[in-house]
C-alpha atoms as a PDB file:
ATOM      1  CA  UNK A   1    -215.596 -38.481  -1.730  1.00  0.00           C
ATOM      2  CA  UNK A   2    -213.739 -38.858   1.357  1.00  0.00           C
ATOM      3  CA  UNK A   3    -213.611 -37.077   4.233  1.00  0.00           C
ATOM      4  CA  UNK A   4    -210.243 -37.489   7.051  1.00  0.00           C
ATOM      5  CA  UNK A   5    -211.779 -36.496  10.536  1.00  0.00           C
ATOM      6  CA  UNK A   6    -208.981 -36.663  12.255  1.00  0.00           C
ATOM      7  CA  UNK A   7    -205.393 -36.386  11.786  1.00  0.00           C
ATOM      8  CA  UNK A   8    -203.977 -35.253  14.528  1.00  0.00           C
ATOM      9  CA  UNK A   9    -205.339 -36.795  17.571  1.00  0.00           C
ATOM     10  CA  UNK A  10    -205.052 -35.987  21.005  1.00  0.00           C
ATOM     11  CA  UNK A  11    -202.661 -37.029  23.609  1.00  0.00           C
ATOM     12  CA  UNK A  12    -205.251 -38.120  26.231  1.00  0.00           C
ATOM     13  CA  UNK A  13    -207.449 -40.240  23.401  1.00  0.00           C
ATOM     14  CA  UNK A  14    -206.374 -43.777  22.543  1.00  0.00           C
ATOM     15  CA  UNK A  15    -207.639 -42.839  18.801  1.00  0.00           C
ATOM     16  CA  UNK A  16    -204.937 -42.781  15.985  1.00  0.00           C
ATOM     17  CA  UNK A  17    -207.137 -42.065  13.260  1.00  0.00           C
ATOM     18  CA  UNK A  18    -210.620 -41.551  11.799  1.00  0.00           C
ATOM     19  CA  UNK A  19    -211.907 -41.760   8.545  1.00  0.00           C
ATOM     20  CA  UNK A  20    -215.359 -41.035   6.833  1.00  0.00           C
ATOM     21  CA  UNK A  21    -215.843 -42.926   3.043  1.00  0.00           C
ATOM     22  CA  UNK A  22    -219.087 -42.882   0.758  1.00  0.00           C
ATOM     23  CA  UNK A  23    -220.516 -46.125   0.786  1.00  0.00           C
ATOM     24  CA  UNK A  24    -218.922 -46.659  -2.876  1.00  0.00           C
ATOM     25  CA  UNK A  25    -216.346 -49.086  -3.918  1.00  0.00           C
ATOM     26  CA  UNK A  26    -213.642 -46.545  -4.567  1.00  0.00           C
ATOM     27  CA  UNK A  27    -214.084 -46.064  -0.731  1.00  0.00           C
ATOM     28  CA  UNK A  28    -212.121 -49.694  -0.253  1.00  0.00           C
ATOM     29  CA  UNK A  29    -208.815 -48.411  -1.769  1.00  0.00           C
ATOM     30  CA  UNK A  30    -209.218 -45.300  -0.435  1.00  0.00           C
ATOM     31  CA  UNK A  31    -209.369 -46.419   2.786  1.00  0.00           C
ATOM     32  CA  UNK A  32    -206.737 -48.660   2.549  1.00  0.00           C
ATOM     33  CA  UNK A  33    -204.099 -45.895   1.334  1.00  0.00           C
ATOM     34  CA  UNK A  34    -205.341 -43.583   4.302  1.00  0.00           C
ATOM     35  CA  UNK A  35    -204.914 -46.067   7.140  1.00  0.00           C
ATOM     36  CA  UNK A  36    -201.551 -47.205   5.648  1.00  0.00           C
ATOM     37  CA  UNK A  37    -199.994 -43.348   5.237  1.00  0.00           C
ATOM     38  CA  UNK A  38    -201.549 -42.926   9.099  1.00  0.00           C
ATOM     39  CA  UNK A  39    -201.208 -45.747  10.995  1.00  0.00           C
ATOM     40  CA  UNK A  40    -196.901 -45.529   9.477  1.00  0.00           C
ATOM     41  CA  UNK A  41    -195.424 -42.973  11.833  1.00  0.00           C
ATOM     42  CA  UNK A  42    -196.990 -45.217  15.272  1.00  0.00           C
ATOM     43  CA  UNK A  43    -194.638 -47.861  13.897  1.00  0.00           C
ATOM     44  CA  UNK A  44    -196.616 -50.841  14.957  1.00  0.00           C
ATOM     45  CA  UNK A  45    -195.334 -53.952  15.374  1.00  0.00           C
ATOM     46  CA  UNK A  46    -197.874 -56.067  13.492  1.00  0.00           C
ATOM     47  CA  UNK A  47    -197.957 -56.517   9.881  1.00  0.00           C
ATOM     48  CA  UNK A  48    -199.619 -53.788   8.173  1.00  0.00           C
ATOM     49  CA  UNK A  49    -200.296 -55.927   5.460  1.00  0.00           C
ATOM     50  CA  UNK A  50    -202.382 -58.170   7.475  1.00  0.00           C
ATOM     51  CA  UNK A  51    -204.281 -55.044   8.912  1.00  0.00           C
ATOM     52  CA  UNK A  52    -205.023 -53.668   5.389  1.00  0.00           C
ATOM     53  CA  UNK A  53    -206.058 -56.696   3.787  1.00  0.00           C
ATOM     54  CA  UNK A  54    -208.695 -57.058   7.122  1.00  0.00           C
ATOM     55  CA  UNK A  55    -209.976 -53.452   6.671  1.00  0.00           C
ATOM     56  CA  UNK A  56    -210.777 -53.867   3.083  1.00  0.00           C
ATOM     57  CA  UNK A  57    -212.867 -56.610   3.939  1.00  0.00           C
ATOM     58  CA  UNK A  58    -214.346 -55.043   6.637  1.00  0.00           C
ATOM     59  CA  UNK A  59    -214.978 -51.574   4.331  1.00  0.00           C
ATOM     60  CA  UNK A  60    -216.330 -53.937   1.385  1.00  0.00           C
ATOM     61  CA  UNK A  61    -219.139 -55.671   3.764  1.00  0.00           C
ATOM     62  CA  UNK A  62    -219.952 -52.275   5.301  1.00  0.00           C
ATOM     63  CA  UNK A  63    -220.788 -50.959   1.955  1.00  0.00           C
ATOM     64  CA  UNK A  64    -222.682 -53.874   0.978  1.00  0.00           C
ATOM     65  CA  UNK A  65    -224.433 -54.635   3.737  1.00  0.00           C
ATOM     66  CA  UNK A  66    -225.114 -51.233   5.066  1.00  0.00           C
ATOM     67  CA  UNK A  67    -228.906 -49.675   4.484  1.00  0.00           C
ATOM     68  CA  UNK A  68    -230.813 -47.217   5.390  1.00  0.00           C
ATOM     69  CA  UNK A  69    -232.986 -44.912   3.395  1.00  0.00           C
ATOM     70  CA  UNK A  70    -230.884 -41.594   4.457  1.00  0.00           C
ATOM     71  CA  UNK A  71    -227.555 -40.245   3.080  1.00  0.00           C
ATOM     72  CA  UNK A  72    -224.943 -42.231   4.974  1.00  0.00           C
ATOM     73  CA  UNK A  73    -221.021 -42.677   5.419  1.00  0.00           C
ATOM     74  CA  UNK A  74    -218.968 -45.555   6.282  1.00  0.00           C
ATOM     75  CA  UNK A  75    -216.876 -44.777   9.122  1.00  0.00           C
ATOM     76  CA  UNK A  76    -213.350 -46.055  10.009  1.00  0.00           C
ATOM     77  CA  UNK A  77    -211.297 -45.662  13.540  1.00  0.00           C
ATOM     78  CA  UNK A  78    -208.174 -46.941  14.483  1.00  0.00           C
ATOM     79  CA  UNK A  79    -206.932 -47.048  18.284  1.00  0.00           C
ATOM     80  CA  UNK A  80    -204.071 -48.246  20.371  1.00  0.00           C
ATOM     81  CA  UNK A  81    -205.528 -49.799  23.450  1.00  0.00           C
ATOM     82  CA  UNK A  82    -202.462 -50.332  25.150  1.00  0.00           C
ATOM     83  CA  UNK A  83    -200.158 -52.725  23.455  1.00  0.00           C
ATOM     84  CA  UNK A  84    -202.809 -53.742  20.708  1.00  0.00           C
ATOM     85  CA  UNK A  85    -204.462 -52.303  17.865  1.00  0.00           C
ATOM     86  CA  UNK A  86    -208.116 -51.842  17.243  1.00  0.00           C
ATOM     87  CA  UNK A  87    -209.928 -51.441  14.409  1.00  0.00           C
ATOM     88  CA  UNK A  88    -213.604 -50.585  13.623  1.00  0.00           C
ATOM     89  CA  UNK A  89    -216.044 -49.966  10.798  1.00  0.00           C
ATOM     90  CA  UNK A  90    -219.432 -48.689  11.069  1.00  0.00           C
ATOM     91  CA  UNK A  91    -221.970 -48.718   8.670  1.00  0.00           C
ATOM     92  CA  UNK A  92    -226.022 -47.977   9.518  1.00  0.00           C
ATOM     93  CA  UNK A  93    -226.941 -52.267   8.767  1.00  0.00           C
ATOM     94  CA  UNK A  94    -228.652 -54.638  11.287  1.00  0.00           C
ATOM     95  CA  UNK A  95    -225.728 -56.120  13.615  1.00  0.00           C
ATOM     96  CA  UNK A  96    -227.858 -59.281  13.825  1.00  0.00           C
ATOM     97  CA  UNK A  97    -226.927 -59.835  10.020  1.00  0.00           C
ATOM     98  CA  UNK A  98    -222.875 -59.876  10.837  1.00  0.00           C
ATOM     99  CA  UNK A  99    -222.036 -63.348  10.844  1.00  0.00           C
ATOM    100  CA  UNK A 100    -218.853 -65.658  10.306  1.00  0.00           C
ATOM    101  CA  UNK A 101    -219.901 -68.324   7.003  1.00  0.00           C
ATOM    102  CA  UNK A 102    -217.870 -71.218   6.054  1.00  0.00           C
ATOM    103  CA  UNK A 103    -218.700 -71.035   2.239  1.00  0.00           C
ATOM    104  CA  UNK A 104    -217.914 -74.290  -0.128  1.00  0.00           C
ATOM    105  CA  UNK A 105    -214.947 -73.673  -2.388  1.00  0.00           C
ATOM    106  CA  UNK A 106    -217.131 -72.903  -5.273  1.00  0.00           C
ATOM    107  CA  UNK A 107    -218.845 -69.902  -3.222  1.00  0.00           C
ATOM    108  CA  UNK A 108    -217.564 -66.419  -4.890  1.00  0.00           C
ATOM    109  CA  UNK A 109    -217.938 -64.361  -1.691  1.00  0.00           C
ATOM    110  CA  UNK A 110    -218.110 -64.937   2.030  1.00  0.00           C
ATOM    111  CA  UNK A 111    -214.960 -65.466   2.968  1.00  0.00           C
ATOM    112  CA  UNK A 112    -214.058 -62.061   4.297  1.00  0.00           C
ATOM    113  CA  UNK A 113    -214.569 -62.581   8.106  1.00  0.00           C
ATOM    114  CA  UNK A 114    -213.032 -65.545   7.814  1.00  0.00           C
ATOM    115  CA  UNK A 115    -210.011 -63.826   6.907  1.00  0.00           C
ATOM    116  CA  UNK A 116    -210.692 -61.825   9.895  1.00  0.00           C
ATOM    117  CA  UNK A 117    -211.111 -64.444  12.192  1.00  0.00           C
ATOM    118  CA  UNK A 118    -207.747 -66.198  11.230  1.00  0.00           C
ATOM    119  CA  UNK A 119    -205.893 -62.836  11.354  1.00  0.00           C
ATOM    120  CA  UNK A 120    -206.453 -60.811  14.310  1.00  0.00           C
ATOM    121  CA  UNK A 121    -206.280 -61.952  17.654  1.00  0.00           C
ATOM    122  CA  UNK A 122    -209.488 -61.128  18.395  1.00  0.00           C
ATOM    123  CA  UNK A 123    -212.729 -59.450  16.375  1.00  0.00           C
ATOM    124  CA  UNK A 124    -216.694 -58.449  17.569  1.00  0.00           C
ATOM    125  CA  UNK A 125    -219.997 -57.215  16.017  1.00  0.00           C
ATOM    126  CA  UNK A 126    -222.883 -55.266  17.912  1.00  0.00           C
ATOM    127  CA  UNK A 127    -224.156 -52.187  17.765  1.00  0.00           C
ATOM    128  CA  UNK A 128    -222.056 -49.204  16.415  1.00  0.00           C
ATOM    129  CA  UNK A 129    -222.356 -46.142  19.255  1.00  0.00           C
ATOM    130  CA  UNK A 130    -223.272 -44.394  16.260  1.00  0.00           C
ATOM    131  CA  UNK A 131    -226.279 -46.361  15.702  1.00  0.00           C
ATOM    132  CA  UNK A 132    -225.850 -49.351  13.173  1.00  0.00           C
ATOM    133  CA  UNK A 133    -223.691 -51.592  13.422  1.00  0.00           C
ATOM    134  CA  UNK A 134    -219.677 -52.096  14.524  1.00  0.00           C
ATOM    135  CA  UNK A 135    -217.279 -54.663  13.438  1.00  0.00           C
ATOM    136  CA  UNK A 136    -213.947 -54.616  14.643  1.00  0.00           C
ATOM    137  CA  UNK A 137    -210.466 -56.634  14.929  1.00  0.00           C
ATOM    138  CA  UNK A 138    -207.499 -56.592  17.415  1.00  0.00           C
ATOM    139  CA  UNK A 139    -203.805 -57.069  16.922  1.00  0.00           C
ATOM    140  CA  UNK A 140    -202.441 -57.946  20.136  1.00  0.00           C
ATOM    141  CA  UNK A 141    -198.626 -56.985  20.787  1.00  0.00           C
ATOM    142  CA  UNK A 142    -198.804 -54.139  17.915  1.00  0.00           C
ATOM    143  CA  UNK A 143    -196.274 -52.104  20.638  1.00  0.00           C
ATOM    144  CA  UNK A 144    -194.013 -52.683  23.434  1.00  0.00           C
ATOM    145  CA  UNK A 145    -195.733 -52.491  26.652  1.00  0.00           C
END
């Protein structure tokens, strides 16, 4: 189960879009559809692609890495902060834990930051304002100034 928080933002909020996913791994294609049939009508500039292909890897670790002994909800937002766009994941994990690996080219996993990092212009960890922890990534230039 999914849950869309937000559809319709409002004019004086920078937010474009919010999402709310089980911590489940149907949540990764789910939330790859969603941002791609709501982030369309902004018409950004930057590839699409590129942003999907970061937020699944961003969803995938939030799922995996996210604990707590409650019920909880990965949660997806999507802004325009002027002429970029920024995107964050929360899950309820230990932002000490989010780290960029360089695994060997037999490792299976750990690559997905990495992806990140040679994407966007810019990402960050800390603390989610929702308590947790916050990953996000920047695409610079995603609209005329």
């Amino acid at each position: 189960m999914f849950f869309l928080i937000d559809r319709y933002p409002c004019e004086e909020s920078p937010r474009l879009g919010i999402l709310a996913l089980n911590p489940t791994p149907e949540s990764v294609p789910r939330a790859r559809r969603w941002f791609r049939r709501f982030i369309a009508p902004y018409e950004p500039r930057c590839s699409i692609d590129d942003c999907v292909l970061m937020l699944s890897e961003l969803v995938t670790n939030a799922i995996l890495y996210g604990s707590t002994e409650y019920a909880w909800l990965v949660r997806v937002e999507w802004f325009r902060d002027g002429t970029s766009l920024r995107v964050e994941v929360h899950n309820p994990g230990l932002p000490a834990n989010v780290r960029l690996r360089r695994p060997d080219a037999g490792d299976a996993h750990g690559r997905g930051l990495l992806l990140v990092d040679a994407i966007a212009a810019s990402w960050h960890s800390g603390p989610s304002r929702f308590g947790g922890t916050a990953v996000s990534f920047v695409m610079a230039e995603a609209w005329p100034p």
